[in-house]
N, C-alpha and C. Protein backbone atom coordinates (compact mmCIF):
# COMPACT_ATOMS: atom_id res chain seq x y z
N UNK A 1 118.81 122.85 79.40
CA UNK A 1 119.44 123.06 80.69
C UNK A 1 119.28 121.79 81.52
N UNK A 2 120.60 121.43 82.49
CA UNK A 2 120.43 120.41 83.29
C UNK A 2 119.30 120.37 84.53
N UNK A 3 119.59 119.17 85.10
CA UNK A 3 119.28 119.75 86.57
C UNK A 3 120.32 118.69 87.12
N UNK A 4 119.85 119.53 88.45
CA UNK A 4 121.06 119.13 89.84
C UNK A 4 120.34 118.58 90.96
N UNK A 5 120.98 117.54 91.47
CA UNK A 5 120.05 117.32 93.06
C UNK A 5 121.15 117.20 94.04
N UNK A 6 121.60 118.08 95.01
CA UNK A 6 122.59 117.69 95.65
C UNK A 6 122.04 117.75 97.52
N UNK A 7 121.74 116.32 97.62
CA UNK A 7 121.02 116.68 98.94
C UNK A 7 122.59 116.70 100.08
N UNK A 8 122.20 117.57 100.76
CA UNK A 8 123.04 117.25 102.34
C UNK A 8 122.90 116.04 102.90
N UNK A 9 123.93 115.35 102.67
CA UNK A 9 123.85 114.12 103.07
C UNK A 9 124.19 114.12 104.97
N UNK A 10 124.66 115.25 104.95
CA UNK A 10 125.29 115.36 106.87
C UNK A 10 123.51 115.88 107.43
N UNK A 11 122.61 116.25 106.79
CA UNK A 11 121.42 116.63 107.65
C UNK A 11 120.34 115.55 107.07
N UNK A 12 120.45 114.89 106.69
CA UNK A 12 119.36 113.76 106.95
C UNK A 12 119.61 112.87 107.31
N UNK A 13 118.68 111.62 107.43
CA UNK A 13 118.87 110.37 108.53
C UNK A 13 118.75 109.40 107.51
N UNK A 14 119.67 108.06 107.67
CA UNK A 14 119.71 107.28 106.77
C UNK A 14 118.07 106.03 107.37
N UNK A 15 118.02 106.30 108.24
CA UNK A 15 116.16 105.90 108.79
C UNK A 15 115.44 106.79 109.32
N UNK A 16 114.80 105.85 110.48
CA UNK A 16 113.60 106.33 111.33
C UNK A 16 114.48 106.38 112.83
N UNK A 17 114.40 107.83 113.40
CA UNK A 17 115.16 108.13 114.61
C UNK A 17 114.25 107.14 116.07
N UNK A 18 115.21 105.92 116.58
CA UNK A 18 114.65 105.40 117.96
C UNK A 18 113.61 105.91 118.49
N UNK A 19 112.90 106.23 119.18
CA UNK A 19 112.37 106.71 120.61
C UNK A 19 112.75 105.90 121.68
N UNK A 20 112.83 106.78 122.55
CA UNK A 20 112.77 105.98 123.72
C UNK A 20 111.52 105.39 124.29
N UNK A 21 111.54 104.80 125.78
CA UNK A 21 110.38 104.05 125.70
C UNK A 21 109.57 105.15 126.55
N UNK A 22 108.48 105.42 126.09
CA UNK A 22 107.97 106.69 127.10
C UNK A 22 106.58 107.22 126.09
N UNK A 23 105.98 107.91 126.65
CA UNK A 23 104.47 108.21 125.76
C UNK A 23 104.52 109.65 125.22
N UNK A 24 103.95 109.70 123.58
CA UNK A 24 104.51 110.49 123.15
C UNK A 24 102.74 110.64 122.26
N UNK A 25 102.92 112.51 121.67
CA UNK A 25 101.91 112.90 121.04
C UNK A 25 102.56 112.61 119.51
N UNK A 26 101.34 111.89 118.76
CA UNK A 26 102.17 112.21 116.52
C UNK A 26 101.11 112.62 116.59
N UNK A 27 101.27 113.31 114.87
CA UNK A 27 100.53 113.41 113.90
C UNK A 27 100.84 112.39 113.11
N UNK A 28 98.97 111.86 112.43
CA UNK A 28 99.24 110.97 111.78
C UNK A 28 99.43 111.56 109.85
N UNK A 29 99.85 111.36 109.18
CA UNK A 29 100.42 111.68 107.63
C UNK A 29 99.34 111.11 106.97
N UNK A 30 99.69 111.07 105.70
CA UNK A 30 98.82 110.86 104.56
C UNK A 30 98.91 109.42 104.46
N UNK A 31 97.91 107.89 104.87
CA UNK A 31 98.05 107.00 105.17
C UNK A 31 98.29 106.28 103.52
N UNK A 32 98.92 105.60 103.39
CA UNK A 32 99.45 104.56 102.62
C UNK A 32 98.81 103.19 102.14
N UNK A 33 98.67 102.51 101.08
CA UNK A 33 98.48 101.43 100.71
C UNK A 33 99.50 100.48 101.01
N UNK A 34 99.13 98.80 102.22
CA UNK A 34 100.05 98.01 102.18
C UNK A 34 99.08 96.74 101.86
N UNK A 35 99.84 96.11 100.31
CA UNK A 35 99.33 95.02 99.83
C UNK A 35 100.56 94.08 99.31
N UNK A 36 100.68 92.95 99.76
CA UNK A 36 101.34 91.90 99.41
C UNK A 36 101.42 90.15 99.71
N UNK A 37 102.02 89.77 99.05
CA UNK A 37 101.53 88.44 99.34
C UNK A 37 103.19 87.45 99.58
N UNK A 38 102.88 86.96 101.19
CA UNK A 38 103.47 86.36 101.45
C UNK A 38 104.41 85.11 100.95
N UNK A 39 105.67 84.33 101.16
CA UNK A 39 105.90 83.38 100.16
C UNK A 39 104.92 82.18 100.65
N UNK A 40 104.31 82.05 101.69
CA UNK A 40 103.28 80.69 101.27
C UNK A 40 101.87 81.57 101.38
N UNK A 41 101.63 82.29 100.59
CA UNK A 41 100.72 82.14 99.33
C UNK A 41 99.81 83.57 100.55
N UNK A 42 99.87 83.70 101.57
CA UNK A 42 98.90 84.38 102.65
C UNK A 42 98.76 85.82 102.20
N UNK A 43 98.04 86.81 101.68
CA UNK A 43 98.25 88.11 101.10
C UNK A 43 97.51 88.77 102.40
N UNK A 44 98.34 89.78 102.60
CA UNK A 44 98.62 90.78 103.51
C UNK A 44 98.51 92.28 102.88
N UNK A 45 97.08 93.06 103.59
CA UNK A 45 95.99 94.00 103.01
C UNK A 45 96.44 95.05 104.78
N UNK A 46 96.22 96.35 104.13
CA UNK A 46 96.46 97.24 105.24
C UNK A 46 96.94 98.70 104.93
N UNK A 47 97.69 99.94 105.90
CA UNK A 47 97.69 100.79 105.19
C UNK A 47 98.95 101.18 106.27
N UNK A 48 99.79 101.77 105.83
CA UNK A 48 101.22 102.43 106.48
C UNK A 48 100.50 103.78 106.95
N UNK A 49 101.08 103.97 108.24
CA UNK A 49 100.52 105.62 108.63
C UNK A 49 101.76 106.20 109.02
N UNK A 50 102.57 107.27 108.31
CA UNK A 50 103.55 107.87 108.65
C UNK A 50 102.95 108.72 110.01
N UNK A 51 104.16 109.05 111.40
CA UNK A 51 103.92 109.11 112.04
C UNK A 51 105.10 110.79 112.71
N UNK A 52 104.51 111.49 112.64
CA UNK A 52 105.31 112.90 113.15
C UNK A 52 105.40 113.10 114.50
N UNK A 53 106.63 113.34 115.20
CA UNK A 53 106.51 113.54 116.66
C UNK A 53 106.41 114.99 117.12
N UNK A 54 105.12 115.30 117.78
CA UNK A 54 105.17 116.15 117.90
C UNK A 54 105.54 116.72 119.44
N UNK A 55 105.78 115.28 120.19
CA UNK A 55 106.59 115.60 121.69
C UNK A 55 106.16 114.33 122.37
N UNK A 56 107.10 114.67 123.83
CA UNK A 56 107.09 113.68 124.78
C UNK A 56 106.31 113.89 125.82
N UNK A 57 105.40 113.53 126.76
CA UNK A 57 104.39 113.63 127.38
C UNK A 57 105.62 113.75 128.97
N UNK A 58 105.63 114.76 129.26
CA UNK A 58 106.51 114.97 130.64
C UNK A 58 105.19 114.19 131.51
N UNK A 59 105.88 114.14 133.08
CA UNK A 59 105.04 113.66 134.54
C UNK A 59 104.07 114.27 134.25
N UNK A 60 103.91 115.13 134.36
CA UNK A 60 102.79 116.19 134.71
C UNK A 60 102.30 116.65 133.30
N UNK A 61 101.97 115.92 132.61
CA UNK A 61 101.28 115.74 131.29
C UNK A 61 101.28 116.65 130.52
N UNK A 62 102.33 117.52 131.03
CA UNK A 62 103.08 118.82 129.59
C UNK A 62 103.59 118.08 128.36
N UNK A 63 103.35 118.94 127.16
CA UNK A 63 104.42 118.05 126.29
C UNK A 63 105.47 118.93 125.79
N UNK A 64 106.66 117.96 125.87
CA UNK A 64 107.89 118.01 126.27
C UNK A 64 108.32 118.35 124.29
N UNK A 65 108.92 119.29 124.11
CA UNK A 65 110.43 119.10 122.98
C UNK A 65 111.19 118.44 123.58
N UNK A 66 111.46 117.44 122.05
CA UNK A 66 112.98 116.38 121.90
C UNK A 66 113.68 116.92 120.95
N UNK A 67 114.85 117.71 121.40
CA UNK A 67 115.60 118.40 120.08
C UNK A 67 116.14 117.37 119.52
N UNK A 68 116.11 117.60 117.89
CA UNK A 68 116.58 117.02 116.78
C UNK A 68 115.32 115.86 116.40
N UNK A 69 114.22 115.90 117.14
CA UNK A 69 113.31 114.77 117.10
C UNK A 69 112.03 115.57 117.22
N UNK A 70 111.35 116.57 117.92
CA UNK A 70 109.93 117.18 117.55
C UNK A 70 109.86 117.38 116.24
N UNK A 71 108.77 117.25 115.34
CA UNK A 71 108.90 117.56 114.54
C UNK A 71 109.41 117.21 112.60
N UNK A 72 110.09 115.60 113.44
CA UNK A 72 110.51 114.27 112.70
C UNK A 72 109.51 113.79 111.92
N UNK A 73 109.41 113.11 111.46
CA UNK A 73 109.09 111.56 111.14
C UNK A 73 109.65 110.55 111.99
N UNK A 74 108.60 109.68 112.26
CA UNK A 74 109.44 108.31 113.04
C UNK A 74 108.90 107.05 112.63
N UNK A 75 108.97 105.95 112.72
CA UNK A 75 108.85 104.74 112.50
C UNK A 75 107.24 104.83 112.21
N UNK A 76 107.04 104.44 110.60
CA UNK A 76 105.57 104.45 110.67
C UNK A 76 104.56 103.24 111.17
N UNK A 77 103.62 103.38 111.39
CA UNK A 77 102.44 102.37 112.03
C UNK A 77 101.88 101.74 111.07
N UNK A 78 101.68 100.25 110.98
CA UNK A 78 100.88 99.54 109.61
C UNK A 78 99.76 99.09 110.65
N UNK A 79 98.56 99.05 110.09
CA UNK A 79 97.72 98.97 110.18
C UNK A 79 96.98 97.45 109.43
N UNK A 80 96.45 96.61 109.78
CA UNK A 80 96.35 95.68 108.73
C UNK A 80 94.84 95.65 108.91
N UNK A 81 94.52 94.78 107.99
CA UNK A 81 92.85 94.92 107.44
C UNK A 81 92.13 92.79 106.79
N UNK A 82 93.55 92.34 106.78
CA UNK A 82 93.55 91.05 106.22
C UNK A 82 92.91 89.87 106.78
N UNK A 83 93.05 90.07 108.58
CA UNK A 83 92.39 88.58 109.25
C UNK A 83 91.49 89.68 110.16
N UNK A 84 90.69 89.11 110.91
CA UNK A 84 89.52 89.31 111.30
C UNK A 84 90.18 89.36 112.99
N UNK A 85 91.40 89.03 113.23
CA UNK A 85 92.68 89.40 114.32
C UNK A 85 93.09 90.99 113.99
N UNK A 86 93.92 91.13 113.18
CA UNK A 86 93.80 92.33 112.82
C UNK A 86 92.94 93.83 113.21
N UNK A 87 91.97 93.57 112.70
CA UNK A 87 90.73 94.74 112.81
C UNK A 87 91.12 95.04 114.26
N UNK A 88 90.89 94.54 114.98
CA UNK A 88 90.75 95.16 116.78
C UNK A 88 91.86 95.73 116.64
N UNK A 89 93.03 95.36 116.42
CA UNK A 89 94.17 96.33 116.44
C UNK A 89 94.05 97.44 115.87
N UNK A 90 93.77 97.61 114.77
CA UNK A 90 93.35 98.42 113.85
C UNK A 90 92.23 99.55 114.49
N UNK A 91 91.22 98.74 114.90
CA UNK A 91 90.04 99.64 115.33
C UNK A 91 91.11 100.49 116.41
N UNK A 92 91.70 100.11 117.37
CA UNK A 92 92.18 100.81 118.38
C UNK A 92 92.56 102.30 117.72
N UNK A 93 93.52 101.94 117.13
CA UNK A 93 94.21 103.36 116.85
C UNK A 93 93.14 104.63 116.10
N UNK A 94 92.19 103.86 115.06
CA UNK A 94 91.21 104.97 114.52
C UNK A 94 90.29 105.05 115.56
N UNK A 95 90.32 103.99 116.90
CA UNK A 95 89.08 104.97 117.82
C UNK A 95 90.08 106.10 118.23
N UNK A 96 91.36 106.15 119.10
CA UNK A 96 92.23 106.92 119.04
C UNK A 96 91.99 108.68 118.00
N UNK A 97 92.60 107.54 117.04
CA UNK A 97 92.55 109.60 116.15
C UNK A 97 91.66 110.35 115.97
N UNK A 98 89.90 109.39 116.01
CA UNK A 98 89.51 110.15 115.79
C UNK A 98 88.14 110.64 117.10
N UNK A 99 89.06 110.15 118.31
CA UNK A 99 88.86 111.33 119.57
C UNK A 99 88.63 110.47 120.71
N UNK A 100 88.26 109.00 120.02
CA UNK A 100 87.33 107.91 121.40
C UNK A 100 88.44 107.09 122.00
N UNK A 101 88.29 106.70 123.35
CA UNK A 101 88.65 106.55 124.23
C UNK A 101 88.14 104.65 124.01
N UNK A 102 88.79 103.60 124.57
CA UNK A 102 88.03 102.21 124.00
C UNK A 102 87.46 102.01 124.74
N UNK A 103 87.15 102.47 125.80
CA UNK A 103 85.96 102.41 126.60
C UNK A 103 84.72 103.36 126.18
N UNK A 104 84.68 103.59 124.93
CA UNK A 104 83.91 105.05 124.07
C UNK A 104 83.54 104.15 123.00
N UNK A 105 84.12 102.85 122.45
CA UNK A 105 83.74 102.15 121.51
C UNK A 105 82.33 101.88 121.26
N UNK A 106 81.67 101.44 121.72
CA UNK A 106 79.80 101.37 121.74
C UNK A 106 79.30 102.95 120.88
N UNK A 107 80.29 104.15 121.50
CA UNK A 107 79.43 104.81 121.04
C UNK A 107 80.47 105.25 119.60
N UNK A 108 81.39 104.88 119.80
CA UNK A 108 82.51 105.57 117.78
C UNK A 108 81.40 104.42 117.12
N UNK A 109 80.72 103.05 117.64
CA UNK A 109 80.56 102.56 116.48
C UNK A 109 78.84 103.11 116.69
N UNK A 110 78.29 103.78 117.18
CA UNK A 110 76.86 104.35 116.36
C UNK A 110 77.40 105.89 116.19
N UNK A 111 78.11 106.59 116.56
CA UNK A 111 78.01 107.86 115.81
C UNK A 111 79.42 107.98 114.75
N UNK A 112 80.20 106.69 114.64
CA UNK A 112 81.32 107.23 113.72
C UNK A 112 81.28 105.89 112.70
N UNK A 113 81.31 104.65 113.51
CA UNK A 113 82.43 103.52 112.10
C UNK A 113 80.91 103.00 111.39
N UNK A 114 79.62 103.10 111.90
CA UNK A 114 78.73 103.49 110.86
C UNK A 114 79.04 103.97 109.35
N UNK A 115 78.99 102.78 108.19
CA UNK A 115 78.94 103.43 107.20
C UNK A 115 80.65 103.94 106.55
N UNK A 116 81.45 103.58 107.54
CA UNK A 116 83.19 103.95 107.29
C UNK A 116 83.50 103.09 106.38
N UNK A 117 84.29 103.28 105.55
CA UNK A 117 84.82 102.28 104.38
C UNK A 117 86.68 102.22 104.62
N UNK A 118 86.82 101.16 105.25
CA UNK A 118 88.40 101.18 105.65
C UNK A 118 89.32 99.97 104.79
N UNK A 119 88.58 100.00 103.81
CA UNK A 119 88.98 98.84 103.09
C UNK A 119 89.88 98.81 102.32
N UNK A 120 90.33 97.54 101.77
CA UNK A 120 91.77 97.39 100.84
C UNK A 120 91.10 96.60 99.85
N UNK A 121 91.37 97.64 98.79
CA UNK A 121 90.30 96.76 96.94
C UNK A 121 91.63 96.92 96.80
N UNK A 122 92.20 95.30 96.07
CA UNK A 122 92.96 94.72 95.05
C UNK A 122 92.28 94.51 93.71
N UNK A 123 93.14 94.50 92.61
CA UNK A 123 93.14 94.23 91.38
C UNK A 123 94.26 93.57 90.93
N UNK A 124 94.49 92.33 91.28
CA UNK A 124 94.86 91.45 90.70
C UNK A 124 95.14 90.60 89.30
N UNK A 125 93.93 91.06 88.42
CA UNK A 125 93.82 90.54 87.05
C UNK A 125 95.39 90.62 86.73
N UNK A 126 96.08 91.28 86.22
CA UNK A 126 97.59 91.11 86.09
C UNK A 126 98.70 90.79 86.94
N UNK A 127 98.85 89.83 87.40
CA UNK A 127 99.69 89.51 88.21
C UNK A 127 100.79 90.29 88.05
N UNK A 128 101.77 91.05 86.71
CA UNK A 128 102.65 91.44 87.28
C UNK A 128 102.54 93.25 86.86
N UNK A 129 101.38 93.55 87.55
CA UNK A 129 100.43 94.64 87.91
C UNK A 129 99.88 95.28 88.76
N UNK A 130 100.08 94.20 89.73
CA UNK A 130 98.65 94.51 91.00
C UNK A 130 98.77 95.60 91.67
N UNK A 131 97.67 96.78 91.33
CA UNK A 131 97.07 97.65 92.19
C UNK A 131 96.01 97.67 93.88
N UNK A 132 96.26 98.08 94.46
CA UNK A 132 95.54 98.24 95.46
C UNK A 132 95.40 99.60 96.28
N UNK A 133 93.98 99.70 96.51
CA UNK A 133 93.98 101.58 96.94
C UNK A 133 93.48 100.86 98.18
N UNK A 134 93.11 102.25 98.87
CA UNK A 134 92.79 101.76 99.97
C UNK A 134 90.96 102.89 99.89
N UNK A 135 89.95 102.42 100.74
CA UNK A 135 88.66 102.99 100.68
C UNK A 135 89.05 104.01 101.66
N UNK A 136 87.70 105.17 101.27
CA UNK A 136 87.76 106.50 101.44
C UNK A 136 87.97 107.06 102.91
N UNK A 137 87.35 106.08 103.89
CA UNK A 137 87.67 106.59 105.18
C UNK A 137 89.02 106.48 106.29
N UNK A 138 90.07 105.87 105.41
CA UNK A 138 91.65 106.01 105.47
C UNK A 138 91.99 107.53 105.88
N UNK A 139 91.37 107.90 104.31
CA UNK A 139 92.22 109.71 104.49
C UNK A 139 91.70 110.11 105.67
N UNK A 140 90.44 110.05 106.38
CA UNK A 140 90.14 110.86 107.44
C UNK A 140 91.44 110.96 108.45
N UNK A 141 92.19 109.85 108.60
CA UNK A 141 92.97 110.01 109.47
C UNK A 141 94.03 110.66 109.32
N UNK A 142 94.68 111.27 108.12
CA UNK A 142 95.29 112.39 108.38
C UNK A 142 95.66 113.37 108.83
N UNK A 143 96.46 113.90 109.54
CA UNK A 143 96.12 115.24 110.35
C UNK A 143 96.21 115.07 111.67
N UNK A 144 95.24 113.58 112.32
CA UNK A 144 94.91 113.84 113.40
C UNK A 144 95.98 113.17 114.11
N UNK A 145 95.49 113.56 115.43
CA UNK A 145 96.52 113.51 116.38
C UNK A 145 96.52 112.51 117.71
N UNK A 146 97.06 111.57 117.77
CA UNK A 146 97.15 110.44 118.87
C UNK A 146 98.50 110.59 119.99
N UNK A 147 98.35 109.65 120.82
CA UNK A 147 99.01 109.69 122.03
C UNK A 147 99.21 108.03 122.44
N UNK A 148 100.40 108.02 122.11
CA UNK A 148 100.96 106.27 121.91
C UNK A 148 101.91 106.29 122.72
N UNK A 149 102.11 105.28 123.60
CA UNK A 149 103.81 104.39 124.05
C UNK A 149 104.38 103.75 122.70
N UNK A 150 105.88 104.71 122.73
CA UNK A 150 106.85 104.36 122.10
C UNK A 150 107.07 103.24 122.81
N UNK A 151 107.37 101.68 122.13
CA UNK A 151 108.26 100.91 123.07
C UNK A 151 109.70 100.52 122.25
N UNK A 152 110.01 99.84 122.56
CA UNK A 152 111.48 98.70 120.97
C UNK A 152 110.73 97.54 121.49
N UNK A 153 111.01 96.82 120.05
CA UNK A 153 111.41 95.12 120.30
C UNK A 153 112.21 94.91 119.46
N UNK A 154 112.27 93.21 119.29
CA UNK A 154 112.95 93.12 118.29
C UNK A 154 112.28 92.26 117.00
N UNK A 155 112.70 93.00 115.57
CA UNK A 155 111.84 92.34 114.69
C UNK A 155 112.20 91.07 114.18
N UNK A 156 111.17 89.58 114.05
CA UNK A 156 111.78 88.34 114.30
C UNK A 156 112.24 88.07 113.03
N UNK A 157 112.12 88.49 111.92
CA UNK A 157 113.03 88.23 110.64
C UNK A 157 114.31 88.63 110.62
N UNK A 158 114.73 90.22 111.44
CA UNK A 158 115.76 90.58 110.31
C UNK A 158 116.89 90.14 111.90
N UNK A 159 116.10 90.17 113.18
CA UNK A 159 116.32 90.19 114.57
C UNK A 159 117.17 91.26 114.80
N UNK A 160 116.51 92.50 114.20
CA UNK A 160 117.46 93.85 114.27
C UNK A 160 116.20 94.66 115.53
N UNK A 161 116.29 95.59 115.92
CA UNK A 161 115.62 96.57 117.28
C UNK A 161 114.85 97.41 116.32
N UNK A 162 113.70 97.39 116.33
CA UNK A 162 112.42 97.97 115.71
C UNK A 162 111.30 98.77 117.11
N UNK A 163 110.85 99.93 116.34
CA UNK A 163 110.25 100.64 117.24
C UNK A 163 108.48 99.98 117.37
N UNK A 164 108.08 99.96 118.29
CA UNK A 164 106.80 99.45 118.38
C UNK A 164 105.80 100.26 118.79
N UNK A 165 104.86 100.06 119.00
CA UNK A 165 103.67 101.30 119.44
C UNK A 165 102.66 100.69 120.05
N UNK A 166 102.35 101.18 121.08
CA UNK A 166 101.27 100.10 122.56
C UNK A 166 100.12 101.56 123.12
N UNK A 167 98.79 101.19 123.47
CA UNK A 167 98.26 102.04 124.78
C UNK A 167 98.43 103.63 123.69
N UNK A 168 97.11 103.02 122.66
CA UNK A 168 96.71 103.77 121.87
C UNK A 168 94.85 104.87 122.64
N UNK A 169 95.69 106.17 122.83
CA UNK A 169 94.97 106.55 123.42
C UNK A 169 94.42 108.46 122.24
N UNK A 170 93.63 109.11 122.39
CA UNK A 170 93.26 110.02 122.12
C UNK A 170 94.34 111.43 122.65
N UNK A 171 94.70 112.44 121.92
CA UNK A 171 95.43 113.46 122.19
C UNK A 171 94.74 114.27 122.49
C-alpha cells in the first residue's frame, strides 16, 4: 500500500508570521543545535530556540489574543555560545526563562548557573560529518515561558526585514 501526503497548502505559512513591535509572552520549544563555520574560517556554536506566541501584553498588563497568531510559532531566537560577547546575551534570556530578573543575576548564579552545562561539543574528526549536540542544561529551557519586545530590523546579508527580540524579561 501507498502513502499520501497532501498538506493544505491555503492553511500554512510559507515562514515565520511578523510581529509587530510591542511586548509579547512565548513559550520557549525544544532548543536546537546551531554549529557552523563561517567562510573565513570563524565557527559559530549555539542553539535555535523555537519560539510560540502565546499573546500580546495589553496597557494594563493583560495578555492580549492575536487571532491567527496566539498560539503560532514565530521567528526563532539563536542563542550563541562561541565568543565570550555572546554569553551575556545568552545569559539574559536563560536568566529570563528560568524566573530571574538581571538585576537577580548574583543570585541565578549561586542558586541556578552553578554547575549548568550550556555547552556546544563538536566532533569534527570527519569533516564531511560534523556532529554537534548541545550539553544537558539547554533542555531545561523548554516549556518555559518569557516576556520579550518583538522589534524588526533589517538583516545585513540578505537586507530583507527580520524579526528581532530586545528587554528579555521573566513571565
Amino acid at each position: 500500500m501507498g502513502k499520501r501526503f497532501a498538506p493544505d497548502m491555503a492553511e500554512v505559512t510559507a515562514g515565520f508570521y511578523m510581529l509587530d513591535v510591542a511586548e509579547y509572552i512565548f513559550e520557549i520549544g525544544k532548543p536546537k543545535c546551531i554549529f557552523y563555520t563561517k567562510e573565513d574560517g570563524t565557527d559559530v556554536a549555539g542553539a535555535r530556540l523555537p519560539l510560540k506566541v502565546l499573546g500580546r501584553v495589553a496597557n494594563d498588563g493583560s495578555l492580549e489574543e492575536i487571532d491567527g497568531v496566539t498560539g503560532k510559532q514565530t521567528a526563532p531566537m539563536r542563542l550563541y555560545v562561541h565568543t565570550e560577547g555572546a554569553f551575556g546575551f545568552t545569559k539574559q534570556l536563560i536568566l529570563a526563562a528560568m524566573g530571574y530578573s538581571i538585576r537577580e543575576e548574583k543570585q541565578a548564579n549561586e542558586e541556578y548557573f552553578e554547575g549548568t552545562d550550556f555547552s556546544v561539543d563538536v566532533n569534527d574528526d570527519d569533516e564531511d560529518n560534523i556532529e554537534a549536540s548541545l550539553g544537558a542544561s539547554w533542555a531545561q529551557l523548554e516549556g518555559k515561558k518569557v516576556r520579550l519586545t518583538a522589534d524588526k530590523g533589517i538583516n545585513p546579508a540578505s537586507k530583507e526585514e527580520q524579526q528581532e527580540y530586545r528587554s528579555y524579561q521573566p513571565a
